[in-house]
C-alpha atoms as a PDB file:
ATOM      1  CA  UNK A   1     -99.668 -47.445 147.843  1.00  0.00           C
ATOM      2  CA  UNK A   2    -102.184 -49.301 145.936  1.00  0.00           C
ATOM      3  CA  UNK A   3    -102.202 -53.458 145.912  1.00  0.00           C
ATOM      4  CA  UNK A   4    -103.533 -54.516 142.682  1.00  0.00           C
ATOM      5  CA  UNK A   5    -105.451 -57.466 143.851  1.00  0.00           C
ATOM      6  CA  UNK A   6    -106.894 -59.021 141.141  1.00  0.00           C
ATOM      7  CA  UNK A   7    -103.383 -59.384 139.586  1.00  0.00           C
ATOM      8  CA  UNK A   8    -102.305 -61.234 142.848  1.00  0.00           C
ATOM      9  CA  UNK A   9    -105.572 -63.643 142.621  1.00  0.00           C
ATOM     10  CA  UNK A  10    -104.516 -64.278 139.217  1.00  0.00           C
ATOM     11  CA  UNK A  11    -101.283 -64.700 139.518  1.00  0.00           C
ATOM     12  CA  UNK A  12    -101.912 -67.398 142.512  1.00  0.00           C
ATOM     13  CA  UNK A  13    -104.232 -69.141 140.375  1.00  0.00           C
ATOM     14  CA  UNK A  14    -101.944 -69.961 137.090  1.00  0.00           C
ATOM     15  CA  UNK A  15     -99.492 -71.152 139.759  1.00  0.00           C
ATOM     16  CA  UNK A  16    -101.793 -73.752 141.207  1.00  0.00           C
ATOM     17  CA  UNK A  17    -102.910 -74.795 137.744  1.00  0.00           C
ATOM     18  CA  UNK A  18     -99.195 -75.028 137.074  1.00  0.00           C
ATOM     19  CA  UNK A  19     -98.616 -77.143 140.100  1.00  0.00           C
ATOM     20  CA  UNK A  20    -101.470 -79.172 138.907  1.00  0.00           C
ATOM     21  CA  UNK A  21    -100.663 -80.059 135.636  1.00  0.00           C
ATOM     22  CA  UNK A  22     -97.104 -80.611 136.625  1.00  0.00           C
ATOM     23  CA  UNK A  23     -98.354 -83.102 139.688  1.00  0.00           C
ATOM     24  CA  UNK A  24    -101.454 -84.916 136.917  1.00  0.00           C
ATOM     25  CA  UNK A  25     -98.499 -85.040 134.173  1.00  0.00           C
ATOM     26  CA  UNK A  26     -95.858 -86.703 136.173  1.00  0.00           C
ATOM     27  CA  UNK A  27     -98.539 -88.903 137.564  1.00  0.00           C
ATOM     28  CA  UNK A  28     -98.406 -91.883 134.940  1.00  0.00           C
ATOM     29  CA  UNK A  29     -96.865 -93.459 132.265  1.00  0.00           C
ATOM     30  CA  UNK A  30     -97.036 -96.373 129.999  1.00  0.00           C
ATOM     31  CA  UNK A  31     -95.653 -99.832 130.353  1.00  0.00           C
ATOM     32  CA  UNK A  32     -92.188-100.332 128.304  1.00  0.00           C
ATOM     33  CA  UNK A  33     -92.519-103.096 125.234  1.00  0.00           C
ATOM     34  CA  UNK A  34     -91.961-105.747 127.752  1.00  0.00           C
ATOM     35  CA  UNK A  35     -94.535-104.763 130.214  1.00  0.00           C
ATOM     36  CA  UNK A  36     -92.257-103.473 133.044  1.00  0.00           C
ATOM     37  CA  UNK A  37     -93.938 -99.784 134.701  1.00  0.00           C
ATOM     38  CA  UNK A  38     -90.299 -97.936 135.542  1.00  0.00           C
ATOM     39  CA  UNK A  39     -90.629 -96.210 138.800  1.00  0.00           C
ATOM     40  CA  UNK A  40     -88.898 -92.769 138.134  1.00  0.00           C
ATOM     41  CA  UNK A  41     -88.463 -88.783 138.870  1.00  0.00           C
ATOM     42  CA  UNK A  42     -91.216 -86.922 136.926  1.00  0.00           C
ATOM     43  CA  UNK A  43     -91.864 -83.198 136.058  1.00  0.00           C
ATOM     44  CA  UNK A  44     -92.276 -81.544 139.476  1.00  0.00           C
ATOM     45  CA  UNK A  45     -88.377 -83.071 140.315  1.00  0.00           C
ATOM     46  CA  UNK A  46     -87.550 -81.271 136.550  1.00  0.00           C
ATOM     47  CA  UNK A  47     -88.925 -78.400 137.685  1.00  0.00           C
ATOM     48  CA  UNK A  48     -87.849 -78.105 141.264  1.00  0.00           C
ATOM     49  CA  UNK A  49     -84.246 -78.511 140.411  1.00  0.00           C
ATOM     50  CA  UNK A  50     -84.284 -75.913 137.644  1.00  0.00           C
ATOM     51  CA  UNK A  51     -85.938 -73.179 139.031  1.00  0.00           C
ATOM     52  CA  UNK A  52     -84.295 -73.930 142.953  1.00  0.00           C
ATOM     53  CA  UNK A  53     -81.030 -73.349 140.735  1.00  0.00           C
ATOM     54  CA  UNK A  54     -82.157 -70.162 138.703  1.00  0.00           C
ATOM     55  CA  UNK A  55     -83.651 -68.685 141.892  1.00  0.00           C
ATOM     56  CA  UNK A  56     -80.800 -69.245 143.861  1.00  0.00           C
ATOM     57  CA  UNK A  57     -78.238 -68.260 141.150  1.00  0.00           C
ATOM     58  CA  UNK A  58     -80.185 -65.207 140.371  1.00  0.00           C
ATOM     59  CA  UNK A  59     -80.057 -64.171 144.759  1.00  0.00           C
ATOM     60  CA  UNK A  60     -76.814 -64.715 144.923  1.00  0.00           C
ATOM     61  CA  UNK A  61     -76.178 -62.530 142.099  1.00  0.00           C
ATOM     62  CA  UNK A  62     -78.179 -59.522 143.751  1.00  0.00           C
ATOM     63  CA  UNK A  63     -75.973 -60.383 147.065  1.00  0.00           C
ATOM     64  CA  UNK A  64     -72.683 -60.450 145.402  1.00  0.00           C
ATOM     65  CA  UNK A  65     -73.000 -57.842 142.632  1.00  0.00           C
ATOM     66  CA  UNK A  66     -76.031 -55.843 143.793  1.00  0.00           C
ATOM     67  CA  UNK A  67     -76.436 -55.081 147.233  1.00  0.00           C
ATOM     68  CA  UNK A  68     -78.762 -52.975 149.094  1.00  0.00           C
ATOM     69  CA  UNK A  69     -78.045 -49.031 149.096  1.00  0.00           C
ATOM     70  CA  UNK A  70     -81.378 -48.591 151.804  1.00  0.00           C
ATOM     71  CA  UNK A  71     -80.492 -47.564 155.160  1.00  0.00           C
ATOM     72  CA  UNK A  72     -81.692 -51.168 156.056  1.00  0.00           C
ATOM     73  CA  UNK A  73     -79.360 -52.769 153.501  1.00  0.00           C
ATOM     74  CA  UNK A  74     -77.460 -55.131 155.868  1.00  0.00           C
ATOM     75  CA  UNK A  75     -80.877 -56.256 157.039  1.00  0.00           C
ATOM     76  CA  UNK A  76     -81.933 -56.919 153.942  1.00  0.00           C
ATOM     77  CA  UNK A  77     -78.703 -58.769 152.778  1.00  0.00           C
ATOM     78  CA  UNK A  78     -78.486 -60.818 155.684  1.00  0.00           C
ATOM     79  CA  UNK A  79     -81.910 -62.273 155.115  1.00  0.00           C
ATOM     80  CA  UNK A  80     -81.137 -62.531 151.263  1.00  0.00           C
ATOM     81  CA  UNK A  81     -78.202 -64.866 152.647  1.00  0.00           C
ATOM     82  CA  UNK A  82     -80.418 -66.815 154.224  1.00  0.00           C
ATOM     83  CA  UNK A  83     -83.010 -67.297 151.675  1.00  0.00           C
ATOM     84  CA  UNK A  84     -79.927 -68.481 149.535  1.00  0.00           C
ATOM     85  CA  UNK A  85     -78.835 -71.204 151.981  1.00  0.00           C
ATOM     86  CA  UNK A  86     -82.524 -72.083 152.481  1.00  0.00           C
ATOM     87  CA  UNK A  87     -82.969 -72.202 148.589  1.00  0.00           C
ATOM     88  CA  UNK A  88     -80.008 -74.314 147.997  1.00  0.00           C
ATOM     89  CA  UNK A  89     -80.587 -76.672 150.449  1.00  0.00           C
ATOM     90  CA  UNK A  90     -83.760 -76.991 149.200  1.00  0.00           C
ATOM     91  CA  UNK A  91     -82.840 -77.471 145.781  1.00  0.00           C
ATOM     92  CA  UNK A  92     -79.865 -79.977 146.837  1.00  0.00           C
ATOM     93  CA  UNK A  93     -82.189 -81.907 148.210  1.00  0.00           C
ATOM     94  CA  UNK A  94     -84.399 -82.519 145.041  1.00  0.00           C
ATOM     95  CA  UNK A  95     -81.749 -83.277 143.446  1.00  0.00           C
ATOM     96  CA  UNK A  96     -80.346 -86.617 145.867  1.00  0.00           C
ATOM     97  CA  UNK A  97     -83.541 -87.335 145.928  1.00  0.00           C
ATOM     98  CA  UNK A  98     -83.589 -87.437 141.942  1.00  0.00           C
ATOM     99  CA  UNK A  99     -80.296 -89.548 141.957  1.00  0.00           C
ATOM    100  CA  UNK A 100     -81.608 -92.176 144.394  1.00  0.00           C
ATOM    101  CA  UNK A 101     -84.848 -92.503 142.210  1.00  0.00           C
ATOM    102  CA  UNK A 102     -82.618 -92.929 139.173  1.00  0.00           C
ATOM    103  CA  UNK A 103     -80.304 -95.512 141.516  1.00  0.00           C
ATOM    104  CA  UNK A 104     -82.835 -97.244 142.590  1.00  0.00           C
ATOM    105  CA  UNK A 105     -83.817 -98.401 139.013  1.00  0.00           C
ATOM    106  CA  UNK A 106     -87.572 -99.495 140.365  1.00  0.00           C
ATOM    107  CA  UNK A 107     -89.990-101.353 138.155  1.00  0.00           C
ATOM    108  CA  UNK A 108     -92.589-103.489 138.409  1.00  0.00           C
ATOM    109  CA  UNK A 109     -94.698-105.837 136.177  1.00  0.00           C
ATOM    110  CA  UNK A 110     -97.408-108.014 136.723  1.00  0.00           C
ATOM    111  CA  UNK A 111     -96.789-109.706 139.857  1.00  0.00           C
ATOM    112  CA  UNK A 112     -92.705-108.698 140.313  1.00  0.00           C
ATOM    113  CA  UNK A 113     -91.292-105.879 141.630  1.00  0.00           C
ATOM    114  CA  UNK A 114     -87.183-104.864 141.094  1.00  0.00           C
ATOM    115  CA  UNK A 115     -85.071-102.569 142.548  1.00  0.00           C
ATOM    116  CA  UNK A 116     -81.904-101.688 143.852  1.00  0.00           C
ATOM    117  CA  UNK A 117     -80.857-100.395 147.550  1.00  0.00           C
ATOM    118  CA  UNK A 118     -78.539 -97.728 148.248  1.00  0.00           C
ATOM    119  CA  UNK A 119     -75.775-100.241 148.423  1.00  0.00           C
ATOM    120  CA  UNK A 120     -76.416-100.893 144.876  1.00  0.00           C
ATOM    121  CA  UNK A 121     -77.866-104.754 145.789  1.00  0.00           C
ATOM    122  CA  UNK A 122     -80.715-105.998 143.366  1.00  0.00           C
ATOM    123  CA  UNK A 123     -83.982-107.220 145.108  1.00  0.00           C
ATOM    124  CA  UNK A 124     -86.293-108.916 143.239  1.00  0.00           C
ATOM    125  CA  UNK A 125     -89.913-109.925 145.123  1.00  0.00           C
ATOM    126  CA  UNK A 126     -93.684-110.702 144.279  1.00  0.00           C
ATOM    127  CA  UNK A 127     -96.284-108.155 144.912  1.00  0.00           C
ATOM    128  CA  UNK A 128     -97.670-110.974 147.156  1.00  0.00           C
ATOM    129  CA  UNK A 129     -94.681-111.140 149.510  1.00  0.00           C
ATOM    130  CA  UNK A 130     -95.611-108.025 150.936  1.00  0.00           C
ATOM    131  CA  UNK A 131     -96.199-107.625 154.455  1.00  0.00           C
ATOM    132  CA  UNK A 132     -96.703-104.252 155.059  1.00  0.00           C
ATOM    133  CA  UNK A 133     -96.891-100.632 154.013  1.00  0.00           C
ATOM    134  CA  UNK A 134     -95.260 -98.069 155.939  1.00  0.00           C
ATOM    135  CA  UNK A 135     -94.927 -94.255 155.618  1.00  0.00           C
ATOM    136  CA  UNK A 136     -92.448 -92.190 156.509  1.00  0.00           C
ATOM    137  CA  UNK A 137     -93.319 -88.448 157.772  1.00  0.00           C
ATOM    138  CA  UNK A 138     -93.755 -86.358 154.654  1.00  0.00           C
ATOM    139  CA  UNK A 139     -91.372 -88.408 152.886  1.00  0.00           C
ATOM    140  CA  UNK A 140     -91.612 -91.652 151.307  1.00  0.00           C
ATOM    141  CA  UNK A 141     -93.524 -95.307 151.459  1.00  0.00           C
ATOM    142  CA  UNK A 142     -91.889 -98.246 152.564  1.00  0.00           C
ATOM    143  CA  UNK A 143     -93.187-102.138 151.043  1.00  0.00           C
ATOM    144  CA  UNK A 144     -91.919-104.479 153.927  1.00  0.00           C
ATOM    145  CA  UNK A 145     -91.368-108.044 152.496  1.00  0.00           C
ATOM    146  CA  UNK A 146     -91.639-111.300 154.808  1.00  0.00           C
ATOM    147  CA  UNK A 147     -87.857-111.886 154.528  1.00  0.00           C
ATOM    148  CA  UNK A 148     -87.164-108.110 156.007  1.00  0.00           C
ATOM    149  CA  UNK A 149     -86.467-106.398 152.623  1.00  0.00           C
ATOM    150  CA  UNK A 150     -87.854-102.981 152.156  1.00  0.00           C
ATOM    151  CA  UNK A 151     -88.657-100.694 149.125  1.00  0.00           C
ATOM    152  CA  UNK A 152     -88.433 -97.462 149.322  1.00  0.00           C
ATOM    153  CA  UNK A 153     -91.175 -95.778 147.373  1.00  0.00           C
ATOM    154  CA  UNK A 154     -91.153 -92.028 146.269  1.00  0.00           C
ATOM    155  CA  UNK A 155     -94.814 -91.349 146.115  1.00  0.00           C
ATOM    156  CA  UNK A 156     -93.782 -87.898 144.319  1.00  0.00           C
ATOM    157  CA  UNK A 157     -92.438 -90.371 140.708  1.00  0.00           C
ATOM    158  CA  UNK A 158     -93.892 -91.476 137.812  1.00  0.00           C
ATOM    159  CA  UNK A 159     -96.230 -94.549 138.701  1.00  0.00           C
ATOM    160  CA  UNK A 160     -95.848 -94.844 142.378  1.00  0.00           C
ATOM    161  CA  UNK A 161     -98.699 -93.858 143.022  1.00  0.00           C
ATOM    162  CA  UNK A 162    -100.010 -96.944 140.915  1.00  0.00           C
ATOM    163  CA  UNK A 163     -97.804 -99.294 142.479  1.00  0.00           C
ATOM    164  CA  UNK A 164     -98.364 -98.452 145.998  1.00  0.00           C
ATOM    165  CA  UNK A 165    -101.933 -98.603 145.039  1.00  0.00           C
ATOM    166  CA  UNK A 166    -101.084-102.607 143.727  1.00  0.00           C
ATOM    167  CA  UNK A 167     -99.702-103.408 147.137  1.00  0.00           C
ATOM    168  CA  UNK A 168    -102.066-101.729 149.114  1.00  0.00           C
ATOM    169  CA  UNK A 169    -104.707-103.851 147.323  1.00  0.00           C
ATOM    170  CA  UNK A 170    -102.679-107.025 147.715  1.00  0.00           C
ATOM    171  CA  UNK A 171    -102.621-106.578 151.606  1.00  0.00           C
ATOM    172  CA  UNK A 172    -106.174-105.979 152.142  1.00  0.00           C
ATOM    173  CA  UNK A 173    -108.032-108.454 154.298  1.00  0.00           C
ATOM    174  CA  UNK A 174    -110.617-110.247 152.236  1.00  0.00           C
ATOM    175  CA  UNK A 175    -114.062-108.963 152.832  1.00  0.00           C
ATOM    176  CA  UNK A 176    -116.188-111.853 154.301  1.00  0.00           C
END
């Protein structure tokens, strides 16, 4: 059997544009008419959820209706079992992590930053009151405030990257 390479190369390389564009699109958006920059889920969280569902609608599909007729069928529908589980936990995932972006209602203007905690309590602090920055293991950042208060920062939304970039600023040591 022949592999068609050149297809594959191809084929890798519109998906990394895709990923990309997706990741430079989500990056940024405008202030509102008041000035506040909403923190909130962009394209890739769009895109994750909708195609984690299709994919694992479409497997579970072929392990329900389909099946394997190869003398290795069992094999092969085990691990398609698996790939479902591993798919919708994946995509389950995204999607909490969509609702607690949404939740958290983050914004920040000027000097102020707002947002709400899991609990639902508002918290609003100055950029200033910062204390430190911390991040989590593949996951998200964390603004510490002097009073013990801590935002939690997807660096994956729409303008974190420009507000983490605002604190990190505000807690550099002077150059002398």
């Amino acid at each position: 059997m022949e592999v068609d390479w050149a297809r594959h190369i191809v084929i890798g390389l519109v998906a990394m544009l895709a990923v990309y564009a997706l990741a430079t699109w989500t990056g940024r958006s405008p202030p509102d008419q008041r000035g506040w920059r909403a923190i909130r889920p962009g394209a890739m969280y769009g895109v994750g959820i909708s195609l984690g569902t299709v994919l694992t609608l479409g497997m579970a599909w072929v392990w329900l209706f389909v099946g394997s007729n190869r003398p290795d069928g069992t094999e092969q529908m085990r691990i398609l079992f698996w790939l479902i589980v591993a798919f919708g936990l994946g995509t389950f995932i995204t999607l909490v992590q969509f609702g607690e972006l949404r939740r958290a209602a983050m914004r920040w203007r000027g000097d102020r930053l707002v947002w709400r905690d899991r609990q639902g309590q508002e918290y609003d602090r100055k950029l200033g009151e910062a204390v430190a920055l911390r991040r989590a293991f593949m996951g998200p950042v964390f603004a510490v405030f002097g009073d013990g208060a801590e935002a939690r920062i997807d660096p994956n939304a729409t303008n974190a990257s420009d507000l983490i970039e605002a604190l990190a600023v505000r807690l550099q040591p002077p150059l002398e």
